[in-house]
C-alpha atoms as a PDB file:
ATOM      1  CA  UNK A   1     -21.521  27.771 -14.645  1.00  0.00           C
ATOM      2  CA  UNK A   2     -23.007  28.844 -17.889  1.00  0.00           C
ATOM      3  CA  UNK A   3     -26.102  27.560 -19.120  1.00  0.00           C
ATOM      4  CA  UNK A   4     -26.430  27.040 -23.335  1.00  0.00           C
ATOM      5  CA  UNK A   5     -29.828  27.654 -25.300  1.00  0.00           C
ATOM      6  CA  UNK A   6     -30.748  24.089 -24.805  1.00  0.00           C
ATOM      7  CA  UNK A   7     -30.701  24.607 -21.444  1.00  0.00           C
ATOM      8  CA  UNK A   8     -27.783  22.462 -20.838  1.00  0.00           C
ATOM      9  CA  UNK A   9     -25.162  23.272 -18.208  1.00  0.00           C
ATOM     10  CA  UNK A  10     -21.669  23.691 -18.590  1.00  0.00           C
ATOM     11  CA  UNK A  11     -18.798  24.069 -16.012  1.00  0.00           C
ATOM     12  CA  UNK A  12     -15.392  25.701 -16.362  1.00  0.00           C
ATOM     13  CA  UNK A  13     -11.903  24.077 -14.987  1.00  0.00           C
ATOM     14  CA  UNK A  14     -12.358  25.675 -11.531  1.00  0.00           C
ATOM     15  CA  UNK A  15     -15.814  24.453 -10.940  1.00  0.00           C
ATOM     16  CA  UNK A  16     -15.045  20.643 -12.380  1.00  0.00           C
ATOM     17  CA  UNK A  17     -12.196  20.610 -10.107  1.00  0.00           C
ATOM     18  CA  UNK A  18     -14.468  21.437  -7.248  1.00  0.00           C
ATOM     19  CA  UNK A  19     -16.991  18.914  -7.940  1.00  0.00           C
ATOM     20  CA  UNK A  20     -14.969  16.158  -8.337  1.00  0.00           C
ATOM     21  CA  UNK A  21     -12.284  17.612  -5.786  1.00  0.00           C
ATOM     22  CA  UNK A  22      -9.577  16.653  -7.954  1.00  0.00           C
ATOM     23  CA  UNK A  23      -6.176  18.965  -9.391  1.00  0.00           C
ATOM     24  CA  UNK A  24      -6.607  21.029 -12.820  1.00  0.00           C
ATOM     25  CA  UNK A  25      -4.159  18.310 -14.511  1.00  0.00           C
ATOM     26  CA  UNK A  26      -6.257  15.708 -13.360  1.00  0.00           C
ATOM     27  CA  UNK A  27      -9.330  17.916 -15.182  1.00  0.00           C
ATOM     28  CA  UNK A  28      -7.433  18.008 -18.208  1.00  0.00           C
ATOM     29  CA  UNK A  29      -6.753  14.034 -18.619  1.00  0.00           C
ATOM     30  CA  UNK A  30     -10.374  13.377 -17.748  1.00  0.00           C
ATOM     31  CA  UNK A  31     -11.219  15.691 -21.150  1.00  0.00           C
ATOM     32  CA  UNK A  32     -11.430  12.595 -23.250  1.00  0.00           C
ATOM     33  CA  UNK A  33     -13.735  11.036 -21.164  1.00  0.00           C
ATOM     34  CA  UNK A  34     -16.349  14.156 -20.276  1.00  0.00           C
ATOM     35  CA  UNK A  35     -18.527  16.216 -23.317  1.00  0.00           C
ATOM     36  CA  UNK A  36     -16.137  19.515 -23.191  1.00  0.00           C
ATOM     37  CA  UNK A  37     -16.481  22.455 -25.771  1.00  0.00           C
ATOM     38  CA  UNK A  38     -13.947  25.459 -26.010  1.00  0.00           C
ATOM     39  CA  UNK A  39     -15.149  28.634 -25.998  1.00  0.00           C
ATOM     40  CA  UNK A  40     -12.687  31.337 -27.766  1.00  0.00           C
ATOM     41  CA  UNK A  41     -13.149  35.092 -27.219  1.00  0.00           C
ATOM     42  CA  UNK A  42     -14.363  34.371 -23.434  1.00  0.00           C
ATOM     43  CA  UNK A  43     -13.781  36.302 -20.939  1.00  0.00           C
ATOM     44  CA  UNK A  44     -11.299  33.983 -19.840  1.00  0.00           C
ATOM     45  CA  UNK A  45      -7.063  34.950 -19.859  1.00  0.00           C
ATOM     46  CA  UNK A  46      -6.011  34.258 -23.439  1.00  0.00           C
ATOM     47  CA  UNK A  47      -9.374  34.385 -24.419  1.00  0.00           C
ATOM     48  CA  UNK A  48     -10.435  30.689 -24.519  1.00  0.00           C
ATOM     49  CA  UNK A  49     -12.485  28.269 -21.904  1.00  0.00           C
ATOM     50  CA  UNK A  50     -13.015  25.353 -21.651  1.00  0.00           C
ATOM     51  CA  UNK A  51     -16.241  24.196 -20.652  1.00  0.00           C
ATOM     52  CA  UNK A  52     -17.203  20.497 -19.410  1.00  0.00           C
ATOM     53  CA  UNK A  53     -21.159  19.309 -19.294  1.00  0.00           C
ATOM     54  CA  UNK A  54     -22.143  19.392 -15.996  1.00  0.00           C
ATOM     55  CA  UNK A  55     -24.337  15.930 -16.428  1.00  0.00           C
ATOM     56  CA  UNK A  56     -21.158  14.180 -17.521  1.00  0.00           C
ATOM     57  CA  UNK A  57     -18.802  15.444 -14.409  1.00  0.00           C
ATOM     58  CA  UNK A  58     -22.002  14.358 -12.397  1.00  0.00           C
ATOM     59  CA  UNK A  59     -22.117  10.626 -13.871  1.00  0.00           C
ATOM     60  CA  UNK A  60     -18.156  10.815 -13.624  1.00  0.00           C
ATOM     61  CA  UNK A  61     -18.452  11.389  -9.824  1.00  0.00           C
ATOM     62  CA  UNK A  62     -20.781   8.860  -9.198  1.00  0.00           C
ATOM     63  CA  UNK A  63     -19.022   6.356 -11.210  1.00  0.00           C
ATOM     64  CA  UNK A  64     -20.505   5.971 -14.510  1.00  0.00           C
ATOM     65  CA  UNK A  65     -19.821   6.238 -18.119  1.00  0.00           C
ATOM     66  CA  UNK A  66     -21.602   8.665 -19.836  1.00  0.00           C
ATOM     67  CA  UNK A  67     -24.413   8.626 -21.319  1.00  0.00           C
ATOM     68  CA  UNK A  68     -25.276   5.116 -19.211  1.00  0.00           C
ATOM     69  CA  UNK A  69     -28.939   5.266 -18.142  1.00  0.00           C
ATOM     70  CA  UNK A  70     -29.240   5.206 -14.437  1.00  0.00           C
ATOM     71  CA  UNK A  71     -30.285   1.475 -12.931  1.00  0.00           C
ATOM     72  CA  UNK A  72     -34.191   1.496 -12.718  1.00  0.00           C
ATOM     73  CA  UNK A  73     -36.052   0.639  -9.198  1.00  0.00           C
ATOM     74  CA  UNK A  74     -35.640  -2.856 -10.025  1.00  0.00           C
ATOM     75  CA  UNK A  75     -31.854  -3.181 -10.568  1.00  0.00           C
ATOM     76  CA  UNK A  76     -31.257  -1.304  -7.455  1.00  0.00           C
ATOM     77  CA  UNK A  77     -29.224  -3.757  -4.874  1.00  0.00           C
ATOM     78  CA  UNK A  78     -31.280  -4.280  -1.125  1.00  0.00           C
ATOM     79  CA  UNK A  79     -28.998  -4.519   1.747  1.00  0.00           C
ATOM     80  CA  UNK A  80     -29.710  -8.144   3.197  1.00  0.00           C
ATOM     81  CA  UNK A  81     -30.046  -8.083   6.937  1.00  0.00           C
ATOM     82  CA  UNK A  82     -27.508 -10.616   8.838  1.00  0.00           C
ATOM     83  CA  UNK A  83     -28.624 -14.064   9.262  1.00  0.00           C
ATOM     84  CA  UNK A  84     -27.785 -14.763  12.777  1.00  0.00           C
ATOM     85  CA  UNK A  85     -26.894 -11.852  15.369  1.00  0.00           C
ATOM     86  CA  UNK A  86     -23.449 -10.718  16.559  1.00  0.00           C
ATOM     87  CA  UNK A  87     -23.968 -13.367  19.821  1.00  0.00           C
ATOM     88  CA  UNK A  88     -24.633 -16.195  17.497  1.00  0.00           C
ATOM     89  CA  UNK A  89     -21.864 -15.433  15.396  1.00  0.00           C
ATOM     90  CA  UNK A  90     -19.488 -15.383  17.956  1.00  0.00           C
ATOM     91  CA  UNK A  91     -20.664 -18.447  19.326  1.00  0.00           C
ATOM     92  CA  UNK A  92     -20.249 -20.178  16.195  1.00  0.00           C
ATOM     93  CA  UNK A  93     -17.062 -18.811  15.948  1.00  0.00           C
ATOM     94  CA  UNK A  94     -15.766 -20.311  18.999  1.00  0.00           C
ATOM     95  CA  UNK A  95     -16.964 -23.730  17.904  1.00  0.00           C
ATOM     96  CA  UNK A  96     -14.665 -23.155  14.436  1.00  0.00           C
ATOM     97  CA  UNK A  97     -11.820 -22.221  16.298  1.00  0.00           C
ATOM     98  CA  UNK A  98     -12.347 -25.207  18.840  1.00  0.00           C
ATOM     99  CA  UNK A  99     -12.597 -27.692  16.214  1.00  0.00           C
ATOM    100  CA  UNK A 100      -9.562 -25.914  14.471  1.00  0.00           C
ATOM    101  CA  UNK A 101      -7.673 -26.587  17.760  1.00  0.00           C
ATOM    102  CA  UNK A 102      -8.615 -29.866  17.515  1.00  0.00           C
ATOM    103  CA  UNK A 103      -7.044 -30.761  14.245  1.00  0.00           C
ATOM    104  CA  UNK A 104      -3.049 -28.725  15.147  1.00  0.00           C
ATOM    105  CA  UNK A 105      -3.339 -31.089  18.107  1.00  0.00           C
ATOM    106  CA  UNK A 106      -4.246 -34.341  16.126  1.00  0.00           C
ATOM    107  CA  UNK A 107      -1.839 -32.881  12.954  1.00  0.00           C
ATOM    108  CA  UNK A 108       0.934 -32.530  16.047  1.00  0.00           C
ATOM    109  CA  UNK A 109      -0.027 -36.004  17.915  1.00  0.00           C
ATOM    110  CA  UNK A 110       0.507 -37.435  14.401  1.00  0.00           C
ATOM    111  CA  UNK A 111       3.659 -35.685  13.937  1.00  0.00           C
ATOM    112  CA  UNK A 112       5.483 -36.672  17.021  1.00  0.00           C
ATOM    113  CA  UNK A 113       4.125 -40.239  16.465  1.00  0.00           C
ATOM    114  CA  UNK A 114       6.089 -40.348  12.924  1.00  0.00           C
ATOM    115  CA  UNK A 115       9.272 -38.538  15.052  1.00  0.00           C
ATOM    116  CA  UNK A 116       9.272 -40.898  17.241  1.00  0.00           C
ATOM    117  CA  UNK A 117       8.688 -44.039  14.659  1.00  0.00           C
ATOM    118  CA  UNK A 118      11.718 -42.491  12.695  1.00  0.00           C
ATOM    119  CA  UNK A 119      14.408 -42.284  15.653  1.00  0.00           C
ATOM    120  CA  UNK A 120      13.058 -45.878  16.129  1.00  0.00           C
ATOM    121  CA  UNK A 121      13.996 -47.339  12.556  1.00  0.00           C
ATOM    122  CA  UNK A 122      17.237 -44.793  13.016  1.00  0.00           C
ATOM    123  CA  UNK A 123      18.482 -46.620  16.075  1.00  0.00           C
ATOM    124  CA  UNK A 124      18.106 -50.060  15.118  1.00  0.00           C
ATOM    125  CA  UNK A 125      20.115 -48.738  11.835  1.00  0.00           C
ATOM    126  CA  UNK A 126      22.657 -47.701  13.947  1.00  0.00           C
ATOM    127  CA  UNK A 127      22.138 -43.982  12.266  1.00  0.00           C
ATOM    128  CA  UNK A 128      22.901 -45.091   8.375  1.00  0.00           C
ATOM    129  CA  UNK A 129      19.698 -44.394   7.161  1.00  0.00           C
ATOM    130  CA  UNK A 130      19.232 -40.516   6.835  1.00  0.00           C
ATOM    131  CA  UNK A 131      16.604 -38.791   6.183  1.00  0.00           C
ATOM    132  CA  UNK A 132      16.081 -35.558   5.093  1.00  0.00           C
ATOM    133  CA  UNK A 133      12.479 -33.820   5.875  1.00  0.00           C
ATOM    134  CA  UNK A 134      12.497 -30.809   3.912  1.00  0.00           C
ATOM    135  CA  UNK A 135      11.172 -27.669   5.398  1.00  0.00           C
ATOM    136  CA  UNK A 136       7.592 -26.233   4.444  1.00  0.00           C
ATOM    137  CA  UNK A 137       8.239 -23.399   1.766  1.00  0.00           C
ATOM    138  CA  UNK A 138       5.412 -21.115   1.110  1.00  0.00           C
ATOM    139  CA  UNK A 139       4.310 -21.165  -2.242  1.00  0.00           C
ATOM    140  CA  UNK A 140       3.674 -17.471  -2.045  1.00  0.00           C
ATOM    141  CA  UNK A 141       7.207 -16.611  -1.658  1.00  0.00           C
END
């Protein structure tokens, strides 16, 4: 880490890549997006560095743009507490599911009532009447 006359901190490839834990080539596509200066006659091999502002690798870590202005005390999110406790939810839970239960058997009652209505009108047709019941495609698919 070097430190300019403004007091400003800068970080070489190494160091960025161990902040951020991320590969050199990773360091280099992120250049557009971090304040980076190259130094020439370093110390470095080939005699250039470059050198990324520590502030902005910070912000990038933490998932901001730089130069953002951190949130204020006021625009900080509170963690709500729960409602109702892990007993209550469960208990509710088990009413949903019962009353879920409750419709698949009406939904299948209802079902096998129209079978059994349709092998009715079949047989006094003597079987000319067919009907085709498509099958349920998923729209998803």
């Amino acid at each position: 880490m070097r430190v300019d006359a403004d007091g400003h901190r800068w970080l070489g490839y190494d160091e960025v890549q161990d902040v951020l834990g991320i590969s050199r080539e990773r360091v280099r596509q992120l250049k557009s997006k971090l304040r980076h200066q190259l130094l020439i006659a370093s110390d470095a091999p080939g005699g250039r560095e470059m050198l990324f502002l520590l502030d902005d690798v910070l912000a990038f870590k933490t998932n901001r743009k730089p130069g953002r202005p951190k949130n204020s005390e006021k625009e900080k999110a509170e963690l709500v507490p729960p409602t109702e406790t892990g007993e209550e939810q469960a208990k509710r839970m088990e009413v949903e599911i019962k009353l879920l239960r409750e419709r698949v058997g009406a939904l299948s009652a209802a079902f096998d009532e129209l079978s059994t209505r349709l092998a009715v009108i079949e047989a006094r047709t003597e079987g000319a009447l067919v009907v085709r019941i498509p099958r349920w495609k998923d729209p998803l698919s």
